[in-house]
N, C-alpha and C. Protein backbone atom coordinates (compact mmCIF):
# COMPACT_ATOMS: atom_id res chain seq x y z
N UNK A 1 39.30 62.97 149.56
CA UNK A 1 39.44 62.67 150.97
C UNK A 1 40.74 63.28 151.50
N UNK A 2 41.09 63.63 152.67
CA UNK A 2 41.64 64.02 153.28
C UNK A 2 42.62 63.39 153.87
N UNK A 3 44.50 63.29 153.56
CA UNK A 3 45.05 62.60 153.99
C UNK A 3 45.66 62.60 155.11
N UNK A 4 45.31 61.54 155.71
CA UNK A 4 45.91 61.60 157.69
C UNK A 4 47.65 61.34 157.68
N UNK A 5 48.03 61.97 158.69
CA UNK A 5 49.71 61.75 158.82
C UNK A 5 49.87 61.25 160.43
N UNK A 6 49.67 59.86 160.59
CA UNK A 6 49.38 59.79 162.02
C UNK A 6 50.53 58.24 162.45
N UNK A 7 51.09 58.25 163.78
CA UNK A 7 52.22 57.63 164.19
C UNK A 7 51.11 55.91 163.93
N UNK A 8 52.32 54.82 163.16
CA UNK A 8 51.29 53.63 162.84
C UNK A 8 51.06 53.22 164.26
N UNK A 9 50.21 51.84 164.05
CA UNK A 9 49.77 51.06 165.36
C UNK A 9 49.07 49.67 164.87
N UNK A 10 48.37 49.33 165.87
CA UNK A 10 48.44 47.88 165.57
C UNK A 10 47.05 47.70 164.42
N UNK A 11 46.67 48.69 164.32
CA UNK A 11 45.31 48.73 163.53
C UNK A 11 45.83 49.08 161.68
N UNK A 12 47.15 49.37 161.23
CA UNK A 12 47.79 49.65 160.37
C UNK A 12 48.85 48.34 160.27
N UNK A 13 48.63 47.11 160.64
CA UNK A 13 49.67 46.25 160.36
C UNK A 13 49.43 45.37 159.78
N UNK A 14 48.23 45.34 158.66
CA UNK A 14 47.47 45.13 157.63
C UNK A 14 47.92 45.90 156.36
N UNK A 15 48.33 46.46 156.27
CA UNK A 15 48.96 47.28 155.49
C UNK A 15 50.46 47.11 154.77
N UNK A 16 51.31 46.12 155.68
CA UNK A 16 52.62 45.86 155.94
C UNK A 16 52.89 45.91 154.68
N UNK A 17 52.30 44.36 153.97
CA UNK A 17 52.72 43.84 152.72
C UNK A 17 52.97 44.50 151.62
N UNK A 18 51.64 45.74 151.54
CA UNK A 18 51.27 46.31 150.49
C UNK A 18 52.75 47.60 150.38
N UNK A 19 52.63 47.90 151.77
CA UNK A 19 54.32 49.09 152.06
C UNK A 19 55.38 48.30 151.00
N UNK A 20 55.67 47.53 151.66
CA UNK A 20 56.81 46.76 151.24
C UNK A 20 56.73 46.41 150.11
N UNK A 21 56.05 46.30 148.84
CA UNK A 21 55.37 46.02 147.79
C UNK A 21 56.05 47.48 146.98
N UNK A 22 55.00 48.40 147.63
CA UNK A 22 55.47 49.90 147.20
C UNK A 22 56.97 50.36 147.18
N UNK A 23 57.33 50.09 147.95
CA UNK A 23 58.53 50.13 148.23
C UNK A 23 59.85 49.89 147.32
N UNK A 24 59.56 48.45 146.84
CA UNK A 24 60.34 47.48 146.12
C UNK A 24 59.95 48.08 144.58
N UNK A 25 59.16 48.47 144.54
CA UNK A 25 58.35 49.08 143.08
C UNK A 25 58.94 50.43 142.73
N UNK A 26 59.28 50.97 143.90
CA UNK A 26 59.77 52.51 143.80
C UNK A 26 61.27 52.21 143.24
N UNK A 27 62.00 51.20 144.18
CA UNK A 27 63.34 50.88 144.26
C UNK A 27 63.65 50.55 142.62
N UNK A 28 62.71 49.66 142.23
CA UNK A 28 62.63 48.80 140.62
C UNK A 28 62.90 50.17 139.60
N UNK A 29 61.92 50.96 139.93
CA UNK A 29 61.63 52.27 138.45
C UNK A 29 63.06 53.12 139.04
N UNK A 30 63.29 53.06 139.67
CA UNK A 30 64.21 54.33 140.29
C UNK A 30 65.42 53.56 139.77
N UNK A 31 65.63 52.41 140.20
CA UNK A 31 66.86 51.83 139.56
C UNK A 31 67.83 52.17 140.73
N UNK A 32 67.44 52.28 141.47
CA UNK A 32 68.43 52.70 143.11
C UNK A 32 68.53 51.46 144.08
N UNK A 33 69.47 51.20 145.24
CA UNK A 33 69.21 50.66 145.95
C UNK A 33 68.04 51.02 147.17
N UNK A 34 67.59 49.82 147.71
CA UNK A 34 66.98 49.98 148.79
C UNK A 34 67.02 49.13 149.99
N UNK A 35 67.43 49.26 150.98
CA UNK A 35 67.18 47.89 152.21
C UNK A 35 66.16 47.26 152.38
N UNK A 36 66.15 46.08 151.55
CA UNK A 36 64.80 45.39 152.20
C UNK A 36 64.24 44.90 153.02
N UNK A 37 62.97 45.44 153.33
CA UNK A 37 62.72 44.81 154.92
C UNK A 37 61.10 44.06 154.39
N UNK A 38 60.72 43.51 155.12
CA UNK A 38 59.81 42.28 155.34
C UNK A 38 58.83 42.64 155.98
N UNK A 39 57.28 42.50 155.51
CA UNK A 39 56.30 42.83 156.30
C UNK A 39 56.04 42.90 157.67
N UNK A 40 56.58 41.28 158.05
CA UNK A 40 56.75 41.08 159.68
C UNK A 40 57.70 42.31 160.04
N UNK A 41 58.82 42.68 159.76
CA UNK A 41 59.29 44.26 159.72
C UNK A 41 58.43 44.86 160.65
N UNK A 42 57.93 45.45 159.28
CA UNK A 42 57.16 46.69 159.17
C UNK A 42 56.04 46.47 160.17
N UNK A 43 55.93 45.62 160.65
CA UNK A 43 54.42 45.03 161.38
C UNK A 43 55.00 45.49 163.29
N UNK A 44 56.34 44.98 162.95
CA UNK A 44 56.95 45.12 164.42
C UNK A 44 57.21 46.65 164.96
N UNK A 45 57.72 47.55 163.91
CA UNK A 45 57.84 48.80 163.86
C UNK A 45 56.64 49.44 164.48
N UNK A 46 55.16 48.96 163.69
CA UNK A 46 53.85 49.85 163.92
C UNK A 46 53.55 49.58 165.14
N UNK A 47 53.71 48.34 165.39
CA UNK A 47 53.54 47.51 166.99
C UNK A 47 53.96 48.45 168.20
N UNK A 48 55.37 49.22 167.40
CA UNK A 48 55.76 49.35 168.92
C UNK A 48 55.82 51.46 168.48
N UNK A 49 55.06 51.72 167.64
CA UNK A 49 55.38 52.80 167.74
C UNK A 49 56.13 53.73 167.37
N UNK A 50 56.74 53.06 166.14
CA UNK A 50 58.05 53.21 165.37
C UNK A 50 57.72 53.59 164.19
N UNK A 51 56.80 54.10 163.49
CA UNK A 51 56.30 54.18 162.71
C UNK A 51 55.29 55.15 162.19
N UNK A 52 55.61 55.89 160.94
CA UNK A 52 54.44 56.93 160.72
C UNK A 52 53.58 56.48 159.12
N UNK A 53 52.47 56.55 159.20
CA UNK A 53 52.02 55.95 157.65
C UNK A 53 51.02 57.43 157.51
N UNK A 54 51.01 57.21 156.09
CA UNK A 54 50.08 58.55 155.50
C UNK A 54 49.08 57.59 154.89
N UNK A 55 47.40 57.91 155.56
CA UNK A 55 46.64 57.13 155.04
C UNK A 55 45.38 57.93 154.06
N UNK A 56 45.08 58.01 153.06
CA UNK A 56 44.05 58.57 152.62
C UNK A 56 42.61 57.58 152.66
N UNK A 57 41.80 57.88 153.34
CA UNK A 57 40.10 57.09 153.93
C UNK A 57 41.19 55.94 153.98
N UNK A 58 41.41 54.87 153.89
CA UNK A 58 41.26 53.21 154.41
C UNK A 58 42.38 52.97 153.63
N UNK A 59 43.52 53.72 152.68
CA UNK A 59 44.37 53.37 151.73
C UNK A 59 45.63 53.68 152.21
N UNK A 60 46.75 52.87 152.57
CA UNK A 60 47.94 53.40 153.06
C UNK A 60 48.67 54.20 151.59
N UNK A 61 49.06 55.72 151.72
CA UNK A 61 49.75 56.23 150.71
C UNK A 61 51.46 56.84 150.62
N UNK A 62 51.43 56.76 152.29
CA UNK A 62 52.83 56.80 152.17
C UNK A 62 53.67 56.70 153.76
N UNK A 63 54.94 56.27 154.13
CA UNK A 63 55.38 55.67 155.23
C UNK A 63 56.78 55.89 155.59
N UNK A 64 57.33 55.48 157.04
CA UNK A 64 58.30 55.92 157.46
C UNK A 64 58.33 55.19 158.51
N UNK A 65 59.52 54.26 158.90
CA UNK A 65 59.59 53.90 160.53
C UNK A 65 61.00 54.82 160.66
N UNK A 66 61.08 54.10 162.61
CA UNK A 66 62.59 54.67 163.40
C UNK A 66 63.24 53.55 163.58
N UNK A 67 64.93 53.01 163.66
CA UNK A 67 65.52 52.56 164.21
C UNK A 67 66.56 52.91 165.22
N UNK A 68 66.60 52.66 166.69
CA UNK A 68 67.78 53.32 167.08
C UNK A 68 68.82 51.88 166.89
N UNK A 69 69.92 52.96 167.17
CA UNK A 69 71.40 52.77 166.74
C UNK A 69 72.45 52.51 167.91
N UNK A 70 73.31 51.83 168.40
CA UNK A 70 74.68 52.42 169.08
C UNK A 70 73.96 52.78 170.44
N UNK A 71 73.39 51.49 170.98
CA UNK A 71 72.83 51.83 172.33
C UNK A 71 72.16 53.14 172.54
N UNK A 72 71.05 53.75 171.48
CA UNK A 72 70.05 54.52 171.18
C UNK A 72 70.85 55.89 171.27
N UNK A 73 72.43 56.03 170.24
CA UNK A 73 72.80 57.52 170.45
C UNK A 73 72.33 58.08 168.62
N UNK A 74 71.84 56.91 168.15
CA UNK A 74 71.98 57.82 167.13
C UNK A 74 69.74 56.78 166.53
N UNK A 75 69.38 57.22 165.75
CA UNK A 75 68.22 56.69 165.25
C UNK A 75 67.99 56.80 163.81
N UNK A 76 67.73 56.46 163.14
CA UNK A 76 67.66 56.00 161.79
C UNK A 76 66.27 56.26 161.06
N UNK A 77 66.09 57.02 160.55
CA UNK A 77 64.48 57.10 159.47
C UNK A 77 64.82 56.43 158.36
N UNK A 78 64.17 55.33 158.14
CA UNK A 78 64.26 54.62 156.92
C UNK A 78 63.23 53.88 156.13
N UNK A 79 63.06 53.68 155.23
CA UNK A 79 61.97 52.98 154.66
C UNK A 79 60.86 54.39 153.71
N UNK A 80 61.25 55.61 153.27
CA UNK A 80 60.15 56.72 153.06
C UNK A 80 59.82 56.28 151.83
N UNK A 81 58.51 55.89 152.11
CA UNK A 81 57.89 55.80 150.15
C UNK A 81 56.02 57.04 150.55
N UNK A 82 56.34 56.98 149.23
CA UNK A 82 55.06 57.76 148.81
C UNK A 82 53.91 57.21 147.99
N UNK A 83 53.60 56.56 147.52
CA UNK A 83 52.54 56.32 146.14
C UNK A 83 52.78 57.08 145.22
N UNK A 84 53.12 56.29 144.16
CA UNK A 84 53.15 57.46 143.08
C UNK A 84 52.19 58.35 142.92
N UNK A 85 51.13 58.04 142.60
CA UNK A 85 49.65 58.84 142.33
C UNK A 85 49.67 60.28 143.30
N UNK A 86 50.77 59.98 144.82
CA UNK A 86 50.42 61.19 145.67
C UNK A 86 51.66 61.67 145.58
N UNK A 87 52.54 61.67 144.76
CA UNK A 87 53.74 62.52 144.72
C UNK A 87 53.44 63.57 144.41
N UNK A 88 54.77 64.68 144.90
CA UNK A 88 54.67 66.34 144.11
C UNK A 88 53.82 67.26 144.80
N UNK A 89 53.39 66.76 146.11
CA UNK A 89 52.33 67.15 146.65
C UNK A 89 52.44 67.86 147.99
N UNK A 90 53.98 67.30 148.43
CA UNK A 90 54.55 67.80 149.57
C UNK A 90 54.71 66.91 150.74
N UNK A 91 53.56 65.09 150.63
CA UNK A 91 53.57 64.44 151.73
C UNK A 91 54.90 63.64 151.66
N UNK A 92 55.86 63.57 151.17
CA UNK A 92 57.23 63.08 151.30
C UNK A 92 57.36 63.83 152.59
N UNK A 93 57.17 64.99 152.42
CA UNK A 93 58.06 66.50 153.34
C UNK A 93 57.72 66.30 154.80
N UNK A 94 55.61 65.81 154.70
CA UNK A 94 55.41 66.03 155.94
C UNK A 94 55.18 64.81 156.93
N UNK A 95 55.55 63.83 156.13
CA UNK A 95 56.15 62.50 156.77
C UNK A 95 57.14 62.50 157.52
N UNK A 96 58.48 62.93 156.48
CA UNK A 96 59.56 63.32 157.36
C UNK A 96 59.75 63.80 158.58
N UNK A 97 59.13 65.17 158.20
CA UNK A 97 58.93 65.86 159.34
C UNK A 97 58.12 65.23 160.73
N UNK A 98 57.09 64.55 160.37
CA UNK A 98 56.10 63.87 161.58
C UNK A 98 57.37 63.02 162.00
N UNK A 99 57.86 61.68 161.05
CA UNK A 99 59.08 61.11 161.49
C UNK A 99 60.31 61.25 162.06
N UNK A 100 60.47 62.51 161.95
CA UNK A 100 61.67 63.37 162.67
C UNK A 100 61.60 63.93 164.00
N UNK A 101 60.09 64.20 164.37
CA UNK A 101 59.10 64.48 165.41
C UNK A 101 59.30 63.37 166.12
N UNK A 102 58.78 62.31 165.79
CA UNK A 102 58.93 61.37 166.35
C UNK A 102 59.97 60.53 166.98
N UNK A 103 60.93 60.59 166.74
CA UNK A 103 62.15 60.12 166.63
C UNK A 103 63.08 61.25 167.92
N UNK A 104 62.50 62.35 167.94
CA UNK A 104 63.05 63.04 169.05
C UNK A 104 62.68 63.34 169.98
N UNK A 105 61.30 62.98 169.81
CA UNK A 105 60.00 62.19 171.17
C UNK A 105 60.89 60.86 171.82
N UNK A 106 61.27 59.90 171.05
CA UNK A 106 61.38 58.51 171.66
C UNK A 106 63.01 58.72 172.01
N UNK A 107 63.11 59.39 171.16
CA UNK A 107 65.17 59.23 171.58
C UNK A 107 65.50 60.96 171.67
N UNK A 108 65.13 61.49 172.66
CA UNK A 108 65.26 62.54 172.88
C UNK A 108 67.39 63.04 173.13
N UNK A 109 68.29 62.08 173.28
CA UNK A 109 69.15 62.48 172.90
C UNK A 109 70.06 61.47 172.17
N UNK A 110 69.90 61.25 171.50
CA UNK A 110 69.92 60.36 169.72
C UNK A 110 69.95 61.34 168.86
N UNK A 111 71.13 61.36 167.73
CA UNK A 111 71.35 62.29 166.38
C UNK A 111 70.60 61.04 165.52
N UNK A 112 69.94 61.62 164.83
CA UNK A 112 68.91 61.31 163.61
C UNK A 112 69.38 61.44 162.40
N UNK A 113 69.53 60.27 161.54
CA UNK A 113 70.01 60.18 160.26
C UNK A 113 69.80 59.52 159.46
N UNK A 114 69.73 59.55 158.38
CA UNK A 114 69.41 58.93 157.08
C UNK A 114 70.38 58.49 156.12
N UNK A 115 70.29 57.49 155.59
CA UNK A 115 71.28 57.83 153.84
C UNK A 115 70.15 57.27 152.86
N UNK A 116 70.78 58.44 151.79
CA UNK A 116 69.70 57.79 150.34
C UNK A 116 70.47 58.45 149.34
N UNK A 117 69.19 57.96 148.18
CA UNK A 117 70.01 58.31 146.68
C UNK A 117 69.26 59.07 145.81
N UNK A 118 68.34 59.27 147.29
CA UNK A 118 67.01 60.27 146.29
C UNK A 118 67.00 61.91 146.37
N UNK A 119 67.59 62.24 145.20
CA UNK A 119 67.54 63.97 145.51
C UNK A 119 66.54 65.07 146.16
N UNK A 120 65.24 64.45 145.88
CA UNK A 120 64.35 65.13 146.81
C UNK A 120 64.24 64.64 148.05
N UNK A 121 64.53 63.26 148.49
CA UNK A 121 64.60 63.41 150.28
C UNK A 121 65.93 64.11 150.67
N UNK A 122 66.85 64.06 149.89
CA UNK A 122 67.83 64.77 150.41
C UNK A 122 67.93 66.53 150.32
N UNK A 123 66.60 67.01 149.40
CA UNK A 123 66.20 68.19 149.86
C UNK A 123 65.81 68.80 150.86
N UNK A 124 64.20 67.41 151.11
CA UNK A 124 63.03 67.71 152.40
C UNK A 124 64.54 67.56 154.07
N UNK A 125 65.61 66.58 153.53
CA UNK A 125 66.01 66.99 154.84
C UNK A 125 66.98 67.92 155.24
N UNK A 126 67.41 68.67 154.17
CA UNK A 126 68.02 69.71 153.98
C UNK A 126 66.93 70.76 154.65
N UNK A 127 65.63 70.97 154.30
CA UNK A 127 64.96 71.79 154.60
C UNK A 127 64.50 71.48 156.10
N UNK A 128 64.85 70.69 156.37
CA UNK A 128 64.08 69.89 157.82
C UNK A 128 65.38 70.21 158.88
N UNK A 129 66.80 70.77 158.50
CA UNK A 129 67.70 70.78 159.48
C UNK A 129 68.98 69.43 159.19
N UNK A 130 68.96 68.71 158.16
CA UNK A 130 69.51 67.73 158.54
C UNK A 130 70.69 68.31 157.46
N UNK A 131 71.80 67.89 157.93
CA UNK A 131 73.13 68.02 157.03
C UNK A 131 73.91 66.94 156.32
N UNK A 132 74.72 67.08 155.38
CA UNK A 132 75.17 65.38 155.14
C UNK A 132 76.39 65.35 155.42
N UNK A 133 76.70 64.37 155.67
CA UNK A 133 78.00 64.15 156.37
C UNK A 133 78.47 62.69 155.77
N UNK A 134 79.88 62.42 156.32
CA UNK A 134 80.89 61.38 155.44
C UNK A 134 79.88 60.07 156.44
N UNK A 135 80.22 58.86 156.05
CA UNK A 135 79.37 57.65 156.60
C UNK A 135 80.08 57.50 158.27
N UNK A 136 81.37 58.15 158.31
CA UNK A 136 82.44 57.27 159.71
C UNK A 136 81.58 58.59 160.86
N UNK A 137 80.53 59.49 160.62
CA UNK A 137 79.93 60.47 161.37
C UNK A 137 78.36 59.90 161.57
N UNK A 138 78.12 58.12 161.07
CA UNK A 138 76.76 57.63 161.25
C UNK A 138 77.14 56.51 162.26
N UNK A 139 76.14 55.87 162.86
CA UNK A 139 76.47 54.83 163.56
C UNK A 139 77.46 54.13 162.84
N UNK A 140 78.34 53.71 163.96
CA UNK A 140 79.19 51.78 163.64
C UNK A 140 78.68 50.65 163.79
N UNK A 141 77.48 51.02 164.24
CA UNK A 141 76.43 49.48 164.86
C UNK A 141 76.21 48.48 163.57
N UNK A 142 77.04 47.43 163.64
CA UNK A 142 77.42 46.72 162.35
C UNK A 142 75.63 45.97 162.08
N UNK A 143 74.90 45.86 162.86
CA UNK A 143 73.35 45.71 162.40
C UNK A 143 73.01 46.46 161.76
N UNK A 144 73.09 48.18 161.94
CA UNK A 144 72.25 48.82 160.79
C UNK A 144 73.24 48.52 159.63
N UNK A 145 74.24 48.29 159.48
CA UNK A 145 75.05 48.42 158.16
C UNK A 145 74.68 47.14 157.30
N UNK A 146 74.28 45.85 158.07
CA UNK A 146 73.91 44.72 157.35
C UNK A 146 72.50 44.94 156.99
N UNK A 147 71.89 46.27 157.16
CA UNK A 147 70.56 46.24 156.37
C UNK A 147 70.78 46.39 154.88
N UNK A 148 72.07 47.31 154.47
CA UNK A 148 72.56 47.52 153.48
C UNK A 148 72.65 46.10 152.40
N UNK A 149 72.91 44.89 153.25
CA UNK A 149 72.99 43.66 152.59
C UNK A 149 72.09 43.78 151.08
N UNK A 150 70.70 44.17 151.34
CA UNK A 150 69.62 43.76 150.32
C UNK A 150 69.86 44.66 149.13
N UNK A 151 70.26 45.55 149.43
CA UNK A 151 70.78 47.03 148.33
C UNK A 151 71.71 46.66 147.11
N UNK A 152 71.20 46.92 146.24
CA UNK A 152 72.17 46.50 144.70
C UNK A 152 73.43 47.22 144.71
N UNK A 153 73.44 47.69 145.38
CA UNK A 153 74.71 49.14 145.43
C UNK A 153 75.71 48.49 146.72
N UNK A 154 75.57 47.29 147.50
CA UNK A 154 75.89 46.76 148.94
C UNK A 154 77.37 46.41 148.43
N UNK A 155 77.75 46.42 147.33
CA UNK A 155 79.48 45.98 146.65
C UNK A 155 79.85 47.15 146.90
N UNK A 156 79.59 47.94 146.36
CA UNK A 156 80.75 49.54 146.77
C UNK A 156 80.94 50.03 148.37
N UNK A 157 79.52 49.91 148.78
CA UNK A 157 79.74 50.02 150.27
C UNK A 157 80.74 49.44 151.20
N UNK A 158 81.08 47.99 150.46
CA UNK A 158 81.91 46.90 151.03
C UNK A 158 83.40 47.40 150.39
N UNK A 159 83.35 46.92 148.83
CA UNK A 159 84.63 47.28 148.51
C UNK A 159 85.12 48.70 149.10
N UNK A 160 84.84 49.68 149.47
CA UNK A 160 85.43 51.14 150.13
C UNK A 160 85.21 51.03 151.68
N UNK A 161 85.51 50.00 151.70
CA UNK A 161 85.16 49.51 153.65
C UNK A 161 84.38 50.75 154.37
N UNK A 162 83.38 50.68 153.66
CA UNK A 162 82.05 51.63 154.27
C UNK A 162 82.20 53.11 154.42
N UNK A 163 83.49 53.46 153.64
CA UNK A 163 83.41 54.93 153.33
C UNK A 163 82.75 55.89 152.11
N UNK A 164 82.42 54.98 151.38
CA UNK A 164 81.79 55.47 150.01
C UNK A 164 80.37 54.30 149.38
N UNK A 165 79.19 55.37 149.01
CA UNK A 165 78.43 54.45 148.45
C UNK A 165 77.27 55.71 147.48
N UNK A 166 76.78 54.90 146.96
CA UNK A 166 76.10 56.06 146.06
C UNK A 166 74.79 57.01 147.10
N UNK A 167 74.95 56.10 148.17
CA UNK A 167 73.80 56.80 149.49
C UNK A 167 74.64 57.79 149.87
N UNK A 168 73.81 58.97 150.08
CA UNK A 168 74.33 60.42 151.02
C UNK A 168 74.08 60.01 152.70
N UNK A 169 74.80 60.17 153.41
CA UNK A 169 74.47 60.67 154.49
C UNK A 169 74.19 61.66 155.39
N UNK A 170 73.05 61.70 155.79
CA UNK A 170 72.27 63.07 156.35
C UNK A 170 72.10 62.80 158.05
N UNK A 171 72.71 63.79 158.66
CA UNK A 171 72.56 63.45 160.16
C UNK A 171 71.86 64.86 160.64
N UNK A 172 70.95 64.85 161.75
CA UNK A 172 70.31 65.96 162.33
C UNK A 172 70.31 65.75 163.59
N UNK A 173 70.87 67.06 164.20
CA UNK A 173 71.62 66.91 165.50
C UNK A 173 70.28 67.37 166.49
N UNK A 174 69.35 66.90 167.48
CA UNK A 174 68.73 67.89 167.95
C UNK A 174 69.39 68.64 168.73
N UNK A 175 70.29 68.45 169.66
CA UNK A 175 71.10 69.74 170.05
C UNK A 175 71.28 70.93 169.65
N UNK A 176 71.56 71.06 167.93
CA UNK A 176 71.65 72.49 167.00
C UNK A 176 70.45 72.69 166.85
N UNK A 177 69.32 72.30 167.25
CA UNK A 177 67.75 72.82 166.70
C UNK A 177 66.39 72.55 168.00
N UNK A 178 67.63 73.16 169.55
CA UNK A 178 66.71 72.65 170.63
C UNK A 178 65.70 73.61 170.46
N UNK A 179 65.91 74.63 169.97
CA UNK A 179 64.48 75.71 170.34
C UNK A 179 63.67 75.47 169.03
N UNK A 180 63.62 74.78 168.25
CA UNK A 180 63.03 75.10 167.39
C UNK A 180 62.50 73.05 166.79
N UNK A 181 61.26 73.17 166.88
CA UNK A 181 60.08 71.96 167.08
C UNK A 181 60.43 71.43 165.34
N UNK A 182 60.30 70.07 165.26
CA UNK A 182 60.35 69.60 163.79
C UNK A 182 58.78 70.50 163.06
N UNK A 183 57.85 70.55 163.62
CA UNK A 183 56.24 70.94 163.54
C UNK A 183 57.11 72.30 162.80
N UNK A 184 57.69 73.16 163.51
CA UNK A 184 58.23 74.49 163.06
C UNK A 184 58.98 74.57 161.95
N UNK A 185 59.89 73.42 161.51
CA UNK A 185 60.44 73.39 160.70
C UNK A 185 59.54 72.84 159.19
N UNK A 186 58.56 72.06 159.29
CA UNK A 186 57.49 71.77 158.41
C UNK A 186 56.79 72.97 157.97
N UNK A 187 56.73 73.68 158.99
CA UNK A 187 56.01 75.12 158.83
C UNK A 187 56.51 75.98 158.27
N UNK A 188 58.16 75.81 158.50
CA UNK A 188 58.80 77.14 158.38
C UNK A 188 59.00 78.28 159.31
N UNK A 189 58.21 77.99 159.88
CA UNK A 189 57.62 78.72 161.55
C UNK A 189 58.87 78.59 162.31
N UNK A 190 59.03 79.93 162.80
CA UNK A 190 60.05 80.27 163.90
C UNK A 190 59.46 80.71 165.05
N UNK A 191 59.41 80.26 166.36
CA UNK A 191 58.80 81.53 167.85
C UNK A 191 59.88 82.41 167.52
């Protein structure tokens, strides 16, 4: 079957538990931190549009919401899992990318950023335009930083008063990439 890459909604918020499930499972084998978030979460995200899931026929296989930041100057992609079974395949890449799409649809002047500990998202957003940068160049909005709370790694973040943590930070400016569509950058495609 053929896997869809389509923005969630209220018909995908059935799904929540099982995300968050995946999620926590990825976090477990990986041995990394992760922010935990809560089905009702993930339910509110799809609700409003915040959200991209990769579904193969009736099976959620992999996901992404937005948060904005700092009175919406900056927005946040967080939460990317895959299914194991569909890794290696490239839909990490084109999640992102739909999610990055998205995110400059709703917050058209909002810098877009991430932190993680995973070397291949920190490829796909290398390849996607995004750069990494020190944490004092991400929001100060002390809400996104208390998502960090749930993260096994949330002591170093604290003890280095939020300048150091085993998460990279990746920010993508759309300003440096107005002519050129996230769709283009998935592609590779230049006009």
């Amino acid at each position: 079957m053929e896997i869809s890459i389509v923005v969630a909604n209220e018909t995908h918020v059935v799904h929540a538990e099982f995300i968050c499930q995946l999620m926590a499972d990825a976090a477990k084998k990986r041995g990394t931190g992760i922010a935990k978030r809560s089905p009702d979460y993930l339910q509110q995200k799809m609700r409003e549009g915040k959200a991209v899931i990769a579904m193969d026929g009736a099976k959620p296989v992999g996901f992404c919401y937005i948060e904005s930041w700092g009175h919406d100057k900056f927005v946040a992609n967080s939460g990317l899992i895959v299914d194991e079974a569909y890794r290696k395949a490239g839909l990490a890449r084109k999640i992102k990318a739909r999610v990055l799409e998205l995110s400059v649809e709703k917050f058209p002047n909002a810098k877009v950023f991430g932190i993680t500990t995973s070397l291949s998202v920190m490829k796909i957003n290398t390849e996607l335009g995004y750069k990494p940068v020190t944490f004092s160049e991400l929001t100060d909005d002390e809400s996104f930083w208390k998502g960090c709370n749930g993260c096994v790694n949330v002591d170093i973040l604290q003890r280095t008063g939020r300048k150091h943590c085993l998460c990279t930070g990746m920010l993508f400016d759309p300003k440096a990439h107005s002519s050129i569509s996230p769709r283009q950058l998935e592609t590779n495609e230049q006009e």
